[in-house]
C-alpha atoms as a PDB file:
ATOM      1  CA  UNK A   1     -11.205  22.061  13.005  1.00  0.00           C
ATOM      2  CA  UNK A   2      -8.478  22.396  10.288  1.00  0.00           C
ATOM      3  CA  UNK A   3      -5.615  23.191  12.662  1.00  0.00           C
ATOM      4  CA  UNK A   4      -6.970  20.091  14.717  1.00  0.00           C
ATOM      5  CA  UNK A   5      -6.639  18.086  11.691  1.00  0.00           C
ATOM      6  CA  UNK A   6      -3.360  19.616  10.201  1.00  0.00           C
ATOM      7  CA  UNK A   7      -2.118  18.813  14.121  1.00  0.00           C
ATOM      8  CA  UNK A   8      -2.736  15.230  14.074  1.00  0.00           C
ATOM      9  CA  UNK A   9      -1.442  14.710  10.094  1.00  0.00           C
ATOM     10  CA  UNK A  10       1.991  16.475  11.593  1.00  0.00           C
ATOM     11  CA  UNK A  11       2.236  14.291  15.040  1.00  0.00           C
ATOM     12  CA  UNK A  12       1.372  11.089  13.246  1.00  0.00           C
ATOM     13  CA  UNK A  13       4.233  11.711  10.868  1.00  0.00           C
ATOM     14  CA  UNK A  14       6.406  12.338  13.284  1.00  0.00           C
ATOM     15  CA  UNK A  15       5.506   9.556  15.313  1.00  0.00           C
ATOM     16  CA  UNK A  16       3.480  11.298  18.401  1.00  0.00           C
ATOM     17  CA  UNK A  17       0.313   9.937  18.037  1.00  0.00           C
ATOM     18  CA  UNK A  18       1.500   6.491  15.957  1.00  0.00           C
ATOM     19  CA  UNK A  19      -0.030   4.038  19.018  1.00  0.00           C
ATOM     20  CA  UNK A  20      -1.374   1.773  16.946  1.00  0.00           C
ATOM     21  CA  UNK A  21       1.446   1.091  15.229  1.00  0.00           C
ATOM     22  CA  UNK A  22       3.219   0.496  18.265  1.00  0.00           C
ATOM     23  CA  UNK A  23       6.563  -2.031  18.657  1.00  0.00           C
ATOM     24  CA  UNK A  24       6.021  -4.723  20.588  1.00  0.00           C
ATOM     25  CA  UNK A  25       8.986  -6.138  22.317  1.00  0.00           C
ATOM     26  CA  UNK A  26       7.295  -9.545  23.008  1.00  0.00           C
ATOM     27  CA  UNK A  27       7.072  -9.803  19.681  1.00  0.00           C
ATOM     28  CA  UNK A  28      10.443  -8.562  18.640  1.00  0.00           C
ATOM     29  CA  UNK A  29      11.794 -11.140  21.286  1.00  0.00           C
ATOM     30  CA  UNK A  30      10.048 -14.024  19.517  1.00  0.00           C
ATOM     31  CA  UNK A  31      11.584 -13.119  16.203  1.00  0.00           C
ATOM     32  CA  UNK A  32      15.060 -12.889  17.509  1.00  0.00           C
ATOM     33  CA  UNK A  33      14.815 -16.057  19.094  1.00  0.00           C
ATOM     34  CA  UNK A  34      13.525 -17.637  15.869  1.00  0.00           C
ATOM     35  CA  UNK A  35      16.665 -15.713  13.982  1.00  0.00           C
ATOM     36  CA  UNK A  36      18.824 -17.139  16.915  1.00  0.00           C
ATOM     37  CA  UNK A  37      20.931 -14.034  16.963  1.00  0.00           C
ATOM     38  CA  UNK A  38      22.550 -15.073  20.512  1.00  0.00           C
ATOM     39  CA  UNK A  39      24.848 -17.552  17.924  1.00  0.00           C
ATOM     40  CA  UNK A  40      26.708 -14.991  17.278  1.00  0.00           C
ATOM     41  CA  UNK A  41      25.526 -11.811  19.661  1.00  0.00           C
ATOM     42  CA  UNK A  42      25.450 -13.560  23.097  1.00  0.00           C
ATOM     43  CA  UNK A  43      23.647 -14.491  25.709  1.00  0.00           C
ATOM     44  CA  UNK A  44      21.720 -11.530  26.252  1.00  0.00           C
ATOM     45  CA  UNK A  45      22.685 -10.223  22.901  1.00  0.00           C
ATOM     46  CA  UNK A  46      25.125  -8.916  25.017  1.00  0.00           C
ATOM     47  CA  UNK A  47      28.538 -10.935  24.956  1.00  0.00           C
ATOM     48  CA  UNK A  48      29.425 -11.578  21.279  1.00  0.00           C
ATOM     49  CA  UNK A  49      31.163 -14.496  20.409  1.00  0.00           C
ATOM     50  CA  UNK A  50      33.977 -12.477  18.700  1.00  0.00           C
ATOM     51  CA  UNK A  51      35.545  -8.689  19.423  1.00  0.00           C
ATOM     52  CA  UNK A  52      34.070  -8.014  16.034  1.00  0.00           C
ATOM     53  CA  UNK A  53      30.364  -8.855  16.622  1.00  0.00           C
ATOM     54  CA  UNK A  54      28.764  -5.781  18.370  1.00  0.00           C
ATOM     55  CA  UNK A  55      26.937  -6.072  21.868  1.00  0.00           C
ATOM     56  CA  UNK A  56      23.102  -5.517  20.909  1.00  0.00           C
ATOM     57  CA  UNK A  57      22.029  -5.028  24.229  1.00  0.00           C
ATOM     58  CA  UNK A  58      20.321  -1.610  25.755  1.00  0.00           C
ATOM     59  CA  UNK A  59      20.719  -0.199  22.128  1.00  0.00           C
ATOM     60  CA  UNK A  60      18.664   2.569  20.570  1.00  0.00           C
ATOM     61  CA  UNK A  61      15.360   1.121  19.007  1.00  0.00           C
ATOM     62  CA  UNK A  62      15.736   3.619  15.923  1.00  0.00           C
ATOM     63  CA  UNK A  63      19.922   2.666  15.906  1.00  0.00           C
ATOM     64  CA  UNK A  64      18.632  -1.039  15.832  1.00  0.00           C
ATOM     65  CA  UNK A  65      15.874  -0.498  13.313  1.00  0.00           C
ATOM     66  CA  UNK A  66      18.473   2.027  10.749  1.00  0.00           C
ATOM     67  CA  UNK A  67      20.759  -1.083  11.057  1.00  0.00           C
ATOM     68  CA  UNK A  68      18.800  -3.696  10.258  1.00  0.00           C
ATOM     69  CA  UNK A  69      16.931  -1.785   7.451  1.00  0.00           C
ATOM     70  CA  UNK A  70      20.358  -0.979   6.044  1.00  0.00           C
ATOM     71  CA  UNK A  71      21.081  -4.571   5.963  1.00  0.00           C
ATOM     72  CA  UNK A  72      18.298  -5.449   4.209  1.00  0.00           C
ATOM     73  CA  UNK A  73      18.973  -2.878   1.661  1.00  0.00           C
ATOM     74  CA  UNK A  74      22.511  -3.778   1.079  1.00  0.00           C
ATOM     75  CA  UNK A  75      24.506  -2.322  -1.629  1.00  0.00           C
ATOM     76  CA  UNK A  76      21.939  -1.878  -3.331  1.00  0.00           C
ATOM     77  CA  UNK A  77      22.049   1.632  -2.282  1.00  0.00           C
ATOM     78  CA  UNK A  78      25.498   2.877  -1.479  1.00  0.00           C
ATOM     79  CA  UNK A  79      24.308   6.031   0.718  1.00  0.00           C
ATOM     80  CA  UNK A  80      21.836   3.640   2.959  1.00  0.00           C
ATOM     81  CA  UNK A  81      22.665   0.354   2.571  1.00  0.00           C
ATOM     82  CA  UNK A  82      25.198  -1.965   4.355  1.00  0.00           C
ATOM     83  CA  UNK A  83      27.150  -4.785   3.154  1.00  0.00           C
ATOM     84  CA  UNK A  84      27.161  -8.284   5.571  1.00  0.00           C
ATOM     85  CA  UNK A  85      26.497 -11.266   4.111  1.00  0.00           C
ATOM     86  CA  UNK A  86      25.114 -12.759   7.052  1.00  0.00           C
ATOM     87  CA  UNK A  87      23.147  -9.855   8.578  1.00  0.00           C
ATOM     88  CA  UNK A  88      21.659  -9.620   5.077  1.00  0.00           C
ATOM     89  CA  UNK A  89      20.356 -12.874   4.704  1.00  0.00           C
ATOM     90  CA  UNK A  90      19.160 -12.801   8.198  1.00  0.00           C
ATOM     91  CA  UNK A  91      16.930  -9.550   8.121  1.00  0.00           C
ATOM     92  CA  UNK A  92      15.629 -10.663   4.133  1.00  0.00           C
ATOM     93  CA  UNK A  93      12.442 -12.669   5.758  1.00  0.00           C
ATOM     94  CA  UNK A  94      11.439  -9.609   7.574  1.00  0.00           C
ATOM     95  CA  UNK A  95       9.016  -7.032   7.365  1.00  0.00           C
ATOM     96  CA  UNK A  96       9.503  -3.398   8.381  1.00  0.00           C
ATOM     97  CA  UNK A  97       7.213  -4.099  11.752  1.00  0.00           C
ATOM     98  CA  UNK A  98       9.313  -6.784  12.356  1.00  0.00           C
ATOM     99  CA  UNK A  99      12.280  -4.703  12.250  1.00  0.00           C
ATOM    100  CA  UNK A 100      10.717  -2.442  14.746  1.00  0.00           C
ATOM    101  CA  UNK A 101       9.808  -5.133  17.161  1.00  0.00           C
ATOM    102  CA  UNK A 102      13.038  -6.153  17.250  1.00  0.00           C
ATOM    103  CA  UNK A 103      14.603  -2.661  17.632  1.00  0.00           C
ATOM    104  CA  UNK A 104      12.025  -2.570  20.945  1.00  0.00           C
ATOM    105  CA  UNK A 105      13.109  -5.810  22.407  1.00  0.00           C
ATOM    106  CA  UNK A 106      16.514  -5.211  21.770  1.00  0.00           C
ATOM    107  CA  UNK A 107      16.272  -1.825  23.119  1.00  0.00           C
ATOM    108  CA  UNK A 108      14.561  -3.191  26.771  1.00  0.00           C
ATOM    109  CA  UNK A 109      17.692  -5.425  27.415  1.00  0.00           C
ATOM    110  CA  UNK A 110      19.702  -4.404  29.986  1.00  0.00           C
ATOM    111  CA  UNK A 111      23.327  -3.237  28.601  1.00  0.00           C
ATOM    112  CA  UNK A 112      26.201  -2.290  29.940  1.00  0.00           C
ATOM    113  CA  UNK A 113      27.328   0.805  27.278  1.00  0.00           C
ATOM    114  CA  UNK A 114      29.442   3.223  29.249  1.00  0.00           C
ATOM    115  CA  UNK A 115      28.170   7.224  27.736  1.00  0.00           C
ATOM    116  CA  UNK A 116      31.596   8.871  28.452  1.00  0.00           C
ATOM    117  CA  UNK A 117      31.139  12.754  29.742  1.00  0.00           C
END
Protein backbone atom coordinates (compact mmCIF):
# COMPACT_ATOMS: atom_id res chain seq x y z
CA UNK A 1 0.00 0.00 0.00
CA UNK A 2 2.75 2.61 0.74
CA UNK A 3 4.83 1.93 -2.38
CA UNK A 4 1.36 2.16 -4.27
CA UNK A 5 0.90 5.46 -2.78
CA UNK A 6 4.58 6.78 -2.89
CA UNK A 7 4.10 5.52 -6.86
CA UNK A 8 1.29 7.67 -7.69
CA UNK A 9 2.71 10.97 -5.49
CA UNK A 10 6.03 10.42 -7.91
CA UNK A 11 4.02 9.92 -11.43
CA UNK A 12 1.65 12.74 -10.65
CA UNK A 13 4.61 15.02 -10.16
CA UNK A 14 6.07 14.12 -12.98
CA UNK A 15 3.15 14.36 -15.00
CA UNK A 16 2.20 10.45 -15.70
CA UNK A 17 -0.89 10.17 -14.17
CA UNK A 18 -1.90 14.24 -14.36
CA UNK A 19 -5.27 13.37 -16.71
CA UNK A 20 -7.30 15.53 -15.15
CA UNK A 21 -5.37 18.26 -15.57
CA UNK A 22 -5.15 17.62 -19.07
CA UNK A 23 -4.52 20.55 -22.03
CA UNK A 24 -7.11 20.95 -24.13
CA UNK A 25 -6.29 22.17 -27.54
CA UNK A 26 -9.92 23.28 -28.30
CA UNK A 27 -9.54 25.35 -25.69
CA UNK A 28 -6.08 26.64 -26.30
CA UNK A 29 -7.39 27.37 -29.93
CA UNK A 30 -10.19 29.58 -28.59
CA UNK A 31 -7.78 31.64 -26.56
CA UNK A 32 -5.42 32.25 -29.37
CA UNK A 33 -8.04 33.30 -31.52
CA UNK A 34 -9.33 35.72 -28.86
CA UNK A 35 -5.40 36.95 -28.45
CA UNK A 36 -5.43 37.11 -32.36
CA UNK A 37 -1.86 35.94 -32.50
CA UNK A 38 -2.15 35.22 -36.46
CA UNK A 39 -1.61 39.44 -36.54
CA UNK A 40 1.57 38.95 -36.18
CA UNK A 41 2.33 34.87 -36.32
CA UNK A 42 0.38 33.95 -39.52
CA UNK A 43 -2.08 32.21 -40.87
CA UNK A 44 -1.60 29.05 -39.26
CA UNK A 45 0.67 30.61 -36.76
CA UNK A 46 2.83 29.56 -39.27
CA UNK A 47 3.94 32.45 -41.74
CA UNK A 48 4.93 35.47 -39.60
CA UNK A 49 4.42 38.71 -40.84
CA UNK A 50 8.14 39.63 -40.37
CA UNK A 51 11.63 37.37 -40.51
CA UNK A 52 11.74 38.30 -36.87
CA UNK A 53 8.41 36.86 -35.60
CA UNK A 54 8.93 33.06 -35.06
CA UNK A 55 6.69 30.35 -36.87
CA UNK A 56 4.52 28.85 -33.87
CA UNK A 57 3.37 26.06 -35.69
CA UNK A 58 4.10 22.11 -34.80
CA UNK A 59 6.10 23.52 -31.74
CA UNK A 60 6.80 21.70 -28.50
CA UNK A 61 3.80 22.14 -26.00
CA UNK A 62 6.39 22.48 -22.98
CA UNK A 63 8.75 24.98 -25.55
CA UNK A 64 5.38 26.93 -26.03
CA UNK A 65 4.30 26.86 -22.42
CA UNK A 66 8.38 27.86 -21.00
CA UNK A 67 7.88 30.76 -23.51
CA UNK A 68 4.91 32.11 -22.71
CA UNK A 69 5.44 31.69 -18.89
CA UNK A 70 8.73 33.52 -19.39
CA UNK A 71 6.87 36.28 -20.92
CA UNK A 72 4.67 36.68 -18.36
CA UNK A 73 7.41 36.79 -15.89
CA UNK A 74 9.46 39.31 -17.66
CA UNK A 75 12.43 40.84 -16.16
CA UNK A 76 11.25 40.43 -13.31
CA UNK A 77 13.45 37.51 -13.00
CA UNK A 78 16.57 37.73 -15.07
CA UNK A 79 17.35 33.78 -15.07
CA UNK A 80 13.52 32.94 -16.26
CA UNK A 81 12.01 35.73 -17.51
CA UNK A 82 11.90 37.33 -21.03
CA UNK A 83 11.67 40.79 -22.10
CA UNK A 84 8.84 41.68 -25.15
CA UNK A 85 6.69 44.25 -24.66
CA UNK A 86 4.08 42.88 -26.68
CA UNK A 87 4.28 39.15 -25.82
CA UNK A 88 4.12 40.44 -22.24
CA UNK A 89 1.10 42.25 -22.34
CA UNK A 90 -0.45 39.58 -24.36
CA UNK A 91 0.13 36.47 -22.01
CA UNK A 92 -0.69 39.03 -18.60
CA UNK A 93 -4.65 37.98 -18.81
CA UNK A 94 -3.72 34.41 -18.64
CA UNK A 95 -3.69 31.74 -16.31
CA UNK A 96 -1.14 28.92 -16.14
CA UNK A 97 -3.96 26.36 -17.74
CA UNK A 98 -4.38 28.72 -20.24
CA UNK A 99 -0.85 28.71 -21.06
CA UNK A 100 -0.99 25.01 -21.39
CA UNK A 101 -3.94 24.96 -23.66
CA UNK A 102 -2.33 27.01 -25.82
CA UNK A 103 1.03 25.15 -25.79
CA UNK A 104 -1.45 21.96 -26.93
CA UNK A 105 -3.14 23.73 -29.72
CA UNK A 106 -0.17 25.22 -30.87
CA UNK A 107 1.62 22.04 -30.65
CA UNK A 108 -1.29 20.01 -33.00
CA UNK A 109 -0.67 22.50 -35.94
CA UNK A 110 0.90 21.17 -38.67
CA UNK A 111 4.57 22.82 -39.17
CA UNK A 112 6.97 22.66 -41.44
CA UNK A 113 10.40 22.69 -38.95
CA UNK A 114 13.10 20.83 -40.81
CA UNK A 115 15.18 18.51 -37.61
CA UNK A 116 18.57 18.50 -39.47
CA UNK A 117 20.56 14.93 -38.91
Amino acid sequence: MKFALVTAVLLSSIGLINVANAASADKGQALVEKANCASCHGAGLNAPIIPAYPKLAGQYPDYIYYALKAYKVGNGNAQYGRNNAIMSSQVQAFSDADLHDIAAYVASLPGNFVIKK
